[in-house]
PDB file of N, CA and C in Angstrom:
ATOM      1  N   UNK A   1     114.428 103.401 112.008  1.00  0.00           N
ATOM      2  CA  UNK A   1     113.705 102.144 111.997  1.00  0.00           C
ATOM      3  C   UNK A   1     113.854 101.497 110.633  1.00  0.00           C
ATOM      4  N   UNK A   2     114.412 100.240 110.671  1.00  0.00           N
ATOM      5  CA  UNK A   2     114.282  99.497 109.497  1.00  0.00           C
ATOM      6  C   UNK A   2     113.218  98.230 109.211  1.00  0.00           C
ATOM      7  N   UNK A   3     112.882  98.027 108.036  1.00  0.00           N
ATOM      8  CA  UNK A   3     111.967  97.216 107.738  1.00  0.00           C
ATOM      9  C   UNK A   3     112.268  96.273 106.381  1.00  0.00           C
ATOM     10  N   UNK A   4     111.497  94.697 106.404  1.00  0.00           N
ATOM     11  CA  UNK A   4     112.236  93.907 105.451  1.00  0.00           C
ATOM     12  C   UNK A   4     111.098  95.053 104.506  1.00  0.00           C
ATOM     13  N   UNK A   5     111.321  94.624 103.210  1.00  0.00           N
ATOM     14  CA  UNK A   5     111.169  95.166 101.719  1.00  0.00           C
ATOM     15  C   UNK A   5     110.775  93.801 101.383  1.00  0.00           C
ATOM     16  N   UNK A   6     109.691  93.197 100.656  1.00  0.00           N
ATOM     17  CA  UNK A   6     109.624  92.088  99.931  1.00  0.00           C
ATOM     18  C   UNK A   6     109.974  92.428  98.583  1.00  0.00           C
ATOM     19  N   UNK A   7     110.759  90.816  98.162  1.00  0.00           N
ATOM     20  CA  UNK A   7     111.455  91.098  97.020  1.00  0.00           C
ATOM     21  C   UNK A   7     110.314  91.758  96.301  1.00  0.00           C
ATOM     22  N   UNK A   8     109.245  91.695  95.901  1.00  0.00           N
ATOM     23  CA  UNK A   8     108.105  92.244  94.707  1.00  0.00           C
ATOM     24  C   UNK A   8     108.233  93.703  94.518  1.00  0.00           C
ATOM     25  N   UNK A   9     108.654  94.422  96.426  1.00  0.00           N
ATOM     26  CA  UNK A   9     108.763  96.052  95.806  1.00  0.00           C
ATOM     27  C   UNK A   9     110.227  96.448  95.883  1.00  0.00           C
ATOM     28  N   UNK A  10     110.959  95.614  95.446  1.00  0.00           N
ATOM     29  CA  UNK A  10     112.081  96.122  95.870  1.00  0.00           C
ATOM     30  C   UNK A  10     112.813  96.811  93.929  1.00  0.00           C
ATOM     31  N   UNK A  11     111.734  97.317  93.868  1.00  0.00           N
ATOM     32  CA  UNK A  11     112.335  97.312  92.340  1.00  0.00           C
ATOM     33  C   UNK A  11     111.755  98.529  91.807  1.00  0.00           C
ATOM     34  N   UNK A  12     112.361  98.913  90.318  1.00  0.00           N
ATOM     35  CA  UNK A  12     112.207 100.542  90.858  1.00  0.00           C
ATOM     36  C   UNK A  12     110.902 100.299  89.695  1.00  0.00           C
ATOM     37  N   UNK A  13     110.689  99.484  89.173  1.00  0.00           N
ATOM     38  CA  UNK A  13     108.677  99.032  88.305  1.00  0.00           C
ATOM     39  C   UNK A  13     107.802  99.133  89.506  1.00  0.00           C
ATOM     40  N   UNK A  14     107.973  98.272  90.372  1.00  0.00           N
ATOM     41  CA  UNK A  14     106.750  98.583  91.718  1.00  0.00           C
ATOM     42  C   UNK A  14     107.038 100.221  91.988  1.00  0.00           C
ATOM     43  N   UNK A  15     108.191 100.942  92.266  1.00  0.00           N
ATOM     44  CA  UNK A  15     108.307 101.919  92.720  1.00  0.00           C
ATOM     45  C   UNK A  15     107.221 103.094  91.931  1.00  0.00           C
ATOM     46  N   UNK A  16     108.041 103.110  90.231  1.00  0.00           N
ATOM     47  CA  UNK A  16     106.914 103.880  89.356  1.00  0.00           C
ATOM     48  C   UNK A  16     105.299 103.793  89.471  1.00  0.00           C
ATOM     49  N   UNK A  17     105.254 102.581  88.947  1.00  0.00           N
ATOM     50  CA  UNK A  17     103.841 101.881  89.496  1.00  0.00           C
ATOM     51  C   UNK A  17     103.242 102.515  90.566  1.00  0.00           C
ATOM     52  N   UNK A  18     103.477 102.559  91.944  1.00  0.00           N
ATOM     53  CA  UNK A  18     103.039 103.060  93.086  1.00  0.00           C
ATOM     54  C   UNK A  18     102.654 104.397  92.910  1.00  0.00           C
ATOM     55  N   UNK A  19     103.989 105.302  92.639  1.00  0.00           N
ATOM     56  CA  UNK A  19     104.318 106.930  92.085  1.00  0.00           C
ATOM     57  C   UNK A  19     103.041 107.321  91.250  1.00  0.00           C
ATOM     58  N   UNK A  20     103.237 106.623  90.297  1.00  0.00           N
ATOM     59  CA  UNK A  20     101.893 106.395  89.599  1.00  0.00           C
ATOM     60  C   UNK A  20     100.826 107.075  89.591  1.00  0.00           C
ATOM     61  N   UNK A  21     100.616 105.545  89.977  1.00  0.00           N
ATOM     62  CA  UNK A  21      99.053 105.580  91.413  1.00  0.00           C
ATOM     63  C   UNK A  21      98.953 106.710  91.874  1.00  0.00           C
ATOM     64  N   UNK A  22     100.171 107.392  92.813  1.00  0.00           N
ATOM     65  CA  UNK A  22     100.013 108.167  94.032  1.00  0.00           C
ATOM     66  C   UNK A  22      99.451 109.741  92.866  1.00  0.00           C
ATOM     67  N   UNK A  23     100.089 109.768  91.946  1.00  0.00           N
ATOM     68  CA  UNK A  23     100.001 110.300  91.013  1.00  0.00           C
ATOM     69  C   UNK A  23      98.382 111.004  90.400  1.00  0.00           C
ATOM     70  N   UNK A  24      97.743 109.631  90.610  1.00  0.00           N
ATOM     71  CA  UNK A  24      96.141 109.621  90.076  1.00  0.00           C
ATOM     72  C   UNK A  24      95.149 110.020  91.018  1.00  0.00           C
ATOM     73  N   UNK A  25      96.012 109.397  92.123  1.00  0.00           N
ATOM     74  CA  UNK A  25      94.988 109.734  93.337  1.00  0.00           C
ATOM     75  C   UNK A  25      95.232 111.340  94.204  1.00  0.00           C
ATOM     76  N   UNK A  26      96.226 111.972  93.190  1.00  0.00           N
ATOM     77  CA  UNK A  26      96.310 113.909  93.329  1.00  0.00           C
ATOM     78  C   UNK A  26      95.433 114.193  92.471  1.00  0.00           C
ATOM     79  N   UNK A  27      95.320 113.702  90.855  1.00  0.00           N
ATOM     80  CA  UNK A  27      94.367 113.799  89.897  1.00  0.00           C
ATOM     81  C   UNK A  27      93.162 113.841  90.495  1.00  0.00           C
ATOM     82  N   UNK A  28      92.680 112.743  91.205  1.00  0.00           N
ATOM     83  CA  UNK A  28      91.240 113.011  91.975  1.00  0.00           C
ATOM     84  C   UNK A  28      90.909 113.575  93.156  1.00  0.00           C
ATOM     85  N   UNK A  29      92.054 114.163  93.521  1.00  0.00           N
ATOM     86  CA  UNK A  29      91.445 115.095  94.697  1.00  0.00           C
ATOM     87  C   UNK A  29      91.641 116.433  94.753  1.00  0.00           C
ATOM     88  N   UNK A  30      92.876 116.969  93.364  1.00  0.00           N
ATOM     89  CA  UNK A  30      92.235 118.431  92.754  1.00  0.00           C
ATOM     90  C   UNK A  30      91.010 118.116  92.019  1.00  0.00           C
ATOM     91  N   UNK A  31      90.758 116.965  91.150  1.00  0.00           N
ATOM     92  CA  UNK A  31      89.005 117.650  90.682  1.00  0.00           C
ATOM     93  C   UNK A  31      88.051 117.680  91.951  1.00  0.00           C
ATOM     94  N   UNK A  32      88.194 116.978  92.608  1.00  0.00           N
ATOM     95  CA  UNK A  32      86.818 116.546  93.974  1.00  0.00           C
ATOM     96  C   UNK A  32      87.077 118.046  94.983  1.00  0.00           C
ATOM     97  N   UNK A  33      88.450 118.536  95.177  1.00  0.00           N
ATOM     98  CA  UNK A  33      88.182 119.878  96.207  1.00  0.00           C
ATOM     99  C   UNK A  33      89.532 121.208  95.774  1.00  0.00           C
ATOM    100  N   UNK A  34      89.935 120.927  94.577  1.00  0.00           N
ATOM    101  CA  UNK A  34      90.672 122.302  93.743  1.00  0.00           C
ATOM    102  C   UNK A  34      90.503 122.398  92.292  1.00  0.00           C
ATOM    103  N   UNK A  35      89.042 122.803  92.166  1.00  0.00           N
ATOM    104  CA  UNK A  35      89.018 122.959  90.898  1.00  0.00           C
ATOM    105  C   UNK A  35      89.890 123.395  89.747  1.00  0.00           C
ATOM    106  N   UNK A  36      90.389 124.980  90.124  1.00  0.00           N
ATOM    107  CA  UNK A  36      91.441 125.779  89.782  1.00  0.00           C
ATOM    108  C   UNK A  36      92.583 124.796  89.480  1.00  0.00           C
ATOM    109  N   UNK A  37      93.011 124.424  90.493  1.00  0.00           N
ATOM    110  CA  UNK A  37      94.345 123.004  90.435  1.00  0.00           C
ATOM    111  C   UNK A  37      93.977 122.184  89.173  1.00  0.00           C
ATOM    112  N   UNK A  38      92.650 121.633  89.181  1.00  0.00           N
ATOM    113  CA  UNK A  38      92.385 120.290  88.571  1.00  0.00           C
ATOM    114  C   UNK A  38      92.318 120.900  86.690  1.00  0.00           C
ATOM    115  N   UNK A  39      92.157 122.147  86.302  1.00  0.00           N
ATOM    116  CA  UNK A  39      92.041 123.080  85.064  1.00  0.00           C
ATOM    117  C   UNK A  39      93.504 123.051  84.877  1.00  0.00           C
ATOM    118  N   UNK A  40      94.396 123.112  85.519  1.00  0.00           N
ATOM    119  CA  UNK A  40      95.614 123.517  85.379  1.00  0.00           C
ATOM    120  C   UNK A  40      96.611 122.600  85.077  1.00  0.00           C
ATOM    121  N   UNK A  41      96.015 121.344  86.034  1.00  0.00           N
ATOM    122  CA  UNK A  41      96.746 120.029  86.104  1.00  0.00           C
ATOM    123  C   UNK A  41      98.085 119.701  85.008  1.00  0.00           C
ATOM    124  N   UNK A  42      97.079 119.435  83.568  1.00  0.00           N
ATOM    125  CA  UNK A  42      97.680 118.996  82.588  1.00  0.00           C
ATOM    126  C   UNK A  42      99.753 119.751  81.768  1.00  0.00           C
ATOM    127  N   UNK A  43      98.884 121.223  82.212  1.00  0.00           N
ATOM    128  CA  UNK A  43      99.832 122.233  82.180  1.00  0.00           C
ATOM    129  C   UNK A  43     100.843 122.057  83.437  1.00  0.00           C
ATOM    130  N   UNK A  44     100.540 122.038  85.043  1.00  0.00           N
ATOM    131  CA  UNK A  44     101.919 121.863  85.868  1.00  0.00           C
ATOM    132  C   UNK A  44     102.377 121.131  85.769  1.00  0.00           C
ATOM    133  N   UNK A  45     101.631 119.765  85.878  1.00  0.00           N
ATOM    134  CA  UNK A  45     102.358 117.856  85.912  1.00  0.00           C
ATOM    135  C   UNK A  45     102.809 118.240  84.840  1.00  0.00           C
ATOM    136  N   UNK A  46     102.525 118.340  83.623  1.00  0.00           N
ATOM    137  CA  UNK A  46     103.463 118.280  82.600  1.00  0.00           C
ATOM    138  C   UNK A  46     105.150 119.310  82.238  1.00  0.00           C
ATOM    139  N   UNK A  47     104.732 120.018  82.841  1.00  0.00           N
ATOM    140  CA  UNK A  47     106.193 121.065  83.142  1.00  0.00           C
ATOM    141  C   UNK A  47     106.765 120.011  84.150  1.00  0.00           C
ATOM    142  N   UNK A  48     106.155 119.214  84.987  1.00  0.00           N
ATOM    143  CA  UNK A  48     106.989 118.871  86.018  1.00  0.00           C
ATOM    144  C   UNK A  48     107.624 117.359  85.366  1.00  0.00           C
ATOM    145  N   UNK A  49     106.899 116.857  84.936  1.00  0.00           N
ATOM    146  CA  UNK A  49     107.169 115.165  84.234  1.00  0.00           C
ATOM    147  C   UNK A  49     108.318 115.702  83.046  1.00  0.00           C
ATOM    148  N   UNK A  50     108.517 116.847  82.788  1.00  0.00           N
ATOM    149  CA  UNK A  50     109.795 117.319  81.471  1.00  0.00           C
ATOM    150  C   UNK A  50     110.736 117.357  82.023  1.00  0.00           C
ATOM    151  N   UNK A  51     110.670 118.662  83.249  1.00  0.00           N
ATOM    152  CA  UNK A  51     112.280 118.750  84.241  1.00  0.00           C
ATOM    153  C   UNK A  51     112.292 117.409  84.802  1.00  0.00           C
ATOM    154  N   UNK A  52     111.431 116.864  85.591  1.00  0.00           N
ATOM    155  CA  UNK A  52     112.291 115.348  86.327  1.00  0.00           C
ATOM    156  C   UNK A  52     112.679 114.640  85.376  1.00  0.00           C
ATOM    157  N   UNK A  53     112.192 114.425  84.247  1.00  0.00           N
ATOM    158  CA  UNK A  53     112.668 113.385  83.111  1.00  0.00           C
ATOM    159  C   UNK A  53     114.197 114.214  82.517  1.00  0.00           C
ATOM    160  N   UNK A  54     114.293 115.529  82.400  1.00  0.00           N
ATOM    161  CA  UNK A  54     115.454 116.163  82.107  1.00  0.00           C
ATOM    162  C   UNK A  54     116.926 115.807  83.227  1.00  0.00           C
ATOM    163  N   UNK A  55     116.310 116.036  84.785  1.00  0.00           N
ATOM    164  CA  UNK A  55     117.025 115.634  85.786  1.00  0.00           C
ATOM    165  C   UNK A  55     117.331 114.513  86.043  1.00  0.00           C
ATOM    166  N   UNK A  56     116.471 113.255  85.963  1.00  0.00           N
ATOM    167  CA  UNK A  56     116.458 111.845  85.684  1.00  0.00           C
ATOM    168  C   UNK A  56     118.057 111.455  84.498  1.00  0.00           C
ATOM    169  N   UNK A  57     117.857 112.045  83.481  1.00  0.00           N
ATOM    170  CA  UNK A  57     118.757 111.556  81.942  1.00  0.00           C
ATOM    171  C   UNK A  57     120.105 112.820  82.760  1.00  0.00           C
ATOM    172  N   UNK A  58     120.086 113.863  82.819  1.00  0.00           N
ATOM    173  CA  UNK A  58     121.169 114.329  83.560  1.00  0.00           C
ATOM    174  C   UNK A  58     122.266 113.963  84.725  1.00  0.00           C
ATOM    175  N   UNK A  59     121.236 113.802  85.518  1.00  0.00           N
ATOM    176  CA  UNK A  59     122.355 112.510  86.842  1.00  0.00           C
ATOM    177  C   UNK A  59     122.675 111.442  85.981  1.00  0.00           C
ATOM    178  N   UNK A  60     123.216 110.745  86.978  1.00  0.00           N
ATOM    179  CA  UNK A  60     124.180 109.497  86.464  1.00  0.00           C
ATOM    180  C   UNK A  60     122.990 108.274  86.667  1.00  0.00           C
ATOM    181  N   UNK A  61     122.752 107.626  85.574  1.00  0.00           N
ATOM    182  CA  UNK A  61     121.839 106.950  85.879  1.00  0.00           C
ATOM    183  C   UNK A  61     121.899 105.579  86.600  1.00  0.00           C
ATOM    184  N   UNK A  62     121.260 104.928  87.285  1.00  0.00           N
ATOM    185  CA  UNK A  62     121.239 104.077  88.131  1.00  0.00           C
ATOM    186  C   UNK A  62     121.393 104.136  89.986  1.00  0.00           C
ATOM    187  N   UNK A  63     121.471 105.717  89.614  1.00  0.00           N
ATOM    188  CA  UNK A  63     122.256 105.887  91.061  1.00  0.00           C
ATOM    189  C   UNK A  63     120.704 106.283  91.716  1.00  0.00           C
ATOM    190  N   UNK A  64     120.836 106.936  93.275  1.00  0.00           N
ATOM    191  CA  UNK A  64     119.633 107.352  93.241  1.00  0.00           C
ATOM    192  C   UNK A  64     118.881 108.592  93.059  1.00  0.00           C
ATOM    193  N   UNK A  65     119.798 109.453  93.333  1.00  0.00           N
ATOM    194  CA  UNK A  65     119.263 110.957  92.739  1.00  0.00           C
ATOM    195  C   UNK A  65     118.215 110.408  91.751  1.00  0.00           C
ATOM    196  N   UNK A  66     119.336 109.682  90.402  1.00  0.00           N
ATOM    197  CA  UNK A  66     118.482 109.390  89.056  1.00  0.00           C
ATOM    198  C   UNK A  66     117.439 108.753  89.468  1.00  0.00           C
ATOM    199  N   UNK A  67     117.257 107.645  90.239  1.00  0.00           N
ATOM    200  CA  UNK A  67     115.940 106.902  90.512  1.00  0.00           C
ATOM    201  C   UNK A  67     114.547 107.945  91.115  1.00  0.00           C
ATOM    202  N   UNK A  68     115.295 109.068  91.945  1.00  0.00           N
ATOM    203  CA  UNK A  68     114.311 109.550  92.750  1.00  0.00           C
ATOM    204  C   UNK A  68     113.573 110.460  91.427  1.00  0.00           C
ATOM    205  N   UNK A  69     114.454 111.087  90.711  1.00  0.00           N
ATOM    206  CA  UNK A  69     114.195 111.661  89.392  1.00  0.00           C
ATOM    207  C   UNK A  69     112.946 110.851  88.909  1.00  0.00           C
ATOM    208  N   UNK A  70     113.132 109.946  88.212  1.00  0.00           N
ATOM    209  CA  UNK A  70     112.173 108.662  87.558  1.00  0.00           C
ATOM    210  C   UNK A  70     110.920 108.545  88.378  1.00  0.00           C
ATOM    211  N   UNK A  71     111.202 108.401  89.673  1.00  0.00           N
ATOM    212  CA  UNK A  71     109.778 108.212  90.462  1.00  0.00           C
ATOM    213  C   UNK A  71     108.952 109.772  90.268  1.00  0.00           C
ATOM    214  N   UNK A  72     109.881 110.599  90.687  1.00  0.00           N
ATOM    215  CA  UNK A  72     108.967 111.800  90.215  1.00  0.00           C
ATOM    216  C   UNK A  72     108.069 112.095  89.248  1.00  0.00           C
ATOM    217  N   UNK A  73     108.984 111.898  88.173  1.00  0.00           N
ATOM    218  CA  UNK A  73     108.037 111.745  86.906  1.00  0.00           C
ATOM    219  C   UNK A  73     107.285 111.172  86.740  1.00  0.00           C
ATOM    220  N   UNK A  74     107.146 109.754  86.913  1.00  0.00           N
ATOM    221  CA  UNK A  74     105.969 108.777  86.931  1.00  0.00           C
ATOM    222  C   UNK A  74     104.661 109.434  87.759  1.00  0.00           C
ATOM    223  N   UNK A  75     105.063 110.030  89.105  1.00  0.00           N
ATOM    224  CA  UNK A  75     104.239 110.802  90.134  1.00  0.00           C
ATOM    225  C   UNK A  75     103.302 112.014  89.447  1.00  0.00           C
ATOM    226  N   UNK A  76     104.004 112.315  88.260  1.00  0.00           N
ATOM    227  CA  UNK A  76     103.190 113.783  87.536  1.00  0.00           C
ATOM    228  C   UNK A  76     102.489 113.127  86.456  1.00  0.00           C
ATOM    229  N   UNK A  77     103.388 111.790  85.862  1.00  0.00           N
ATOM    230  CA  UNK A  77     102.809 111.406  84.602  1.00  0.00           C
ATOM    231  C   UNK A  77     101.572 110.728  84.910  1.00  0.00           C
ATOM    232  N   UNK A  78     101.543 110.145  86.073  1.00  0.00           N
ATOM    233  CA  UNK A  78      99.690 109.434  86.641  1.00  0.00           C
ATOM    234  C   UNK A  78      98.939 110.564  86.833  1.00  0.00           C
ATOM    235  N   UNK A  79      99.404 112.143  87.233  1.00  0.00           N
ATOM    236  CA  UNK A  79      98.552 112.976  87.311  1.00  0.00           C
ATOM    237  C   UNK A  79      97.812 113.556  85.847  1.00  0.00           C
ATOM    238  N   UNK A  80      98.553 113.485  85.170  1.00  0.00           N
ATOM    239  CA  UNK A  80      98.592 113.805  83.940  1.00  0.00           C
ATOM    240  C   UNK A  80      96.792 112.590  83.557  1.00  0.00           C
ATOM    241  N   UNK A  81      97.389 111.389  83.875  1.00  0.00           N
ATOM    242  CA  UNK A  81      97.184 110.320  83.236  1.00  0.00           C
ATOM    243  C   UNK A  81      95.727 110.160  83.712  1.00  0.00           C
ATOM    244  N   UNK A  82      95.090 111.008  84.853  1.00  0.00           N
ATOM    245  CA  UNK A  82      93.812 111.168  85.720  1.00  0.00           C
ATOM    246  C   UNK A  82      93.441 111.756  84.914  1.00  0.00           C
ATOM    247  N   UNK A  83      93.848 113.294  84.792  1.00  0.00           N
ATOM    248  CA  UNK A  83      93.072 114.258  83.567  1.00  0.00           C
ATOM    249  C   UNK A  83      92.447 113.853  82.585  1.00  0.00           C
ATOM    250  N   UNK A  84      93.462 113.103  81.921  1.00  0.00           N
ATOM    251  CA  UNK A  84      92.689 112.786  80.319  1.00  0.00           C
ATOM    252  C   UNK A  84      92.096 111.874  80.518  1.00  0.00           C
ATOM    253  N   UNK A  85      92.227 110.459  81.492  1.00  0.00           N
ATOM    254  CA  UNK A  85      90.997 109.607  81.483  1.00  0.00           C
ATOM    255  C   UNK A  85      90.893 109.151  82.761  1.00  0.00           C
ATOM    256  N   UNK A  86      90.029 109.705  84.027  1.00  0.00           N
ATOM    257  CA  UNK A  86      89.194 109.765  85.121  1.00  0.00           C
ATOM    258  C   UNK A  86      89.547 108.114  85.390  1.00  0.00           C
ATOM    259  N   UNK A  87      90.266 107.714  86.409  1.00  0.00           N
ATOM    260  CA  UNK A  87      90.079 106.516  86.898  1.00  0.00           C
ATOM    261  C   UNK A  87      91.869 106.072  87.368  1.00  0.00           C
ATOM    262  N   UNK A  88      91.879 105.036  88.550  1.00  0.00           N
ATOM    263  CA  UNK A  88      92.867 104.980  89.108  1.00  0.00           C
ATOM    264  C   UNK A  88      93.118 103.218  88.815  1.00  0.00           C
ATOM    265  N   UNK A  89      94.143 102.864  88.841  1.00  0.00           N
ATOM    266  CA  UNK A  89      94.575 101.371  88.478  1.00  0.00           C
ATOM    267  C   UNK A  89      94.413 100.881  89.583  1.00  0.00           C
ATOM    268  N   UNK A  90      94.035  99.434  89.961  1.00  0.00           N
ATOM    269  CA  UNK A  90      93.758  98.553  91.113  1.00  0.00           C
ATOM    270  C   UNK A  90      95.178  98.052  91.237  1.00  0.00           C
ATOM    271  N   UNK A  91      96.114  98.503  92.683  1.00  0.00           N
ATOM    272  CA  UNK A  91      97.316  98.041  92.784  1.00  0.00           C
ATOM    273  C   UNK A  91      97.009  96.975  93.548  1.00  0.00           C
ATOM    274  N   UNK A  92      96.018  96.274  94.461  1.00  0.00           N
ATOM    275  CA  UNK A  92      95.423  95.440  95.431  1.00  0.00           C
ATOM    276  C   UNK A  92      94.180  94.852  95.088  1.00  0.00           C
ATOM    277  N   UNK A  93      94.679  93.698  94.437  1.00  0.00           N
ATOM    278  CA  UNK A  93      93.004  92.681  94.132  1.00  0.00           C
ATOM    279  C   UNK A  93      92.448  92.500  95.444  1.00  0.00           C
TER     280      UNK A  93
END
């Protein structure tokens, strides 16, 4: 099944952005029901935001491996980004 893309997400800033987000909103649901997880957080996302950023600069960049790389990271770096300060960005006024 295919679907149009509006130009606004067709870009790999909305993409991070989103990743992000999706990112913050793991941040708040290991503290709300995995504590253990949510203690640990800072320590896995961050092992994980090093290798995708390592795998990201390793592939060939522009391609998509590399892109999927980049979104990853962004995905650990919003988790990260929950830990140290509790709160999620409004992607929808």
């Amino acid at each position: 099944m295919l679907e149009d893309v509006p130009e606004g997400r067709a870009n790999m800033q909305w993409v991070r952005r989103r990743m992000f987000r999706a990112g913050q909103t793991h941040g708040l649901l290991c503290r709300e029901f995995d504590r253990k997880a949510y203690f640990f957080l800072p320590v896995t996302s961050g092992a994980k935001v090093l290798f995708s950023a390592i795998m990201a600069t390793a592939t060939l960049p522009g391609t998509v491996r590399s892109r999927r790389w980049h979104a990853r990271a962004a995905l650990h770096a919003g988790a990260i980004a929950y830990w140290v300060r509790p709160g999620l960005i409004e992607e929808y006024a």
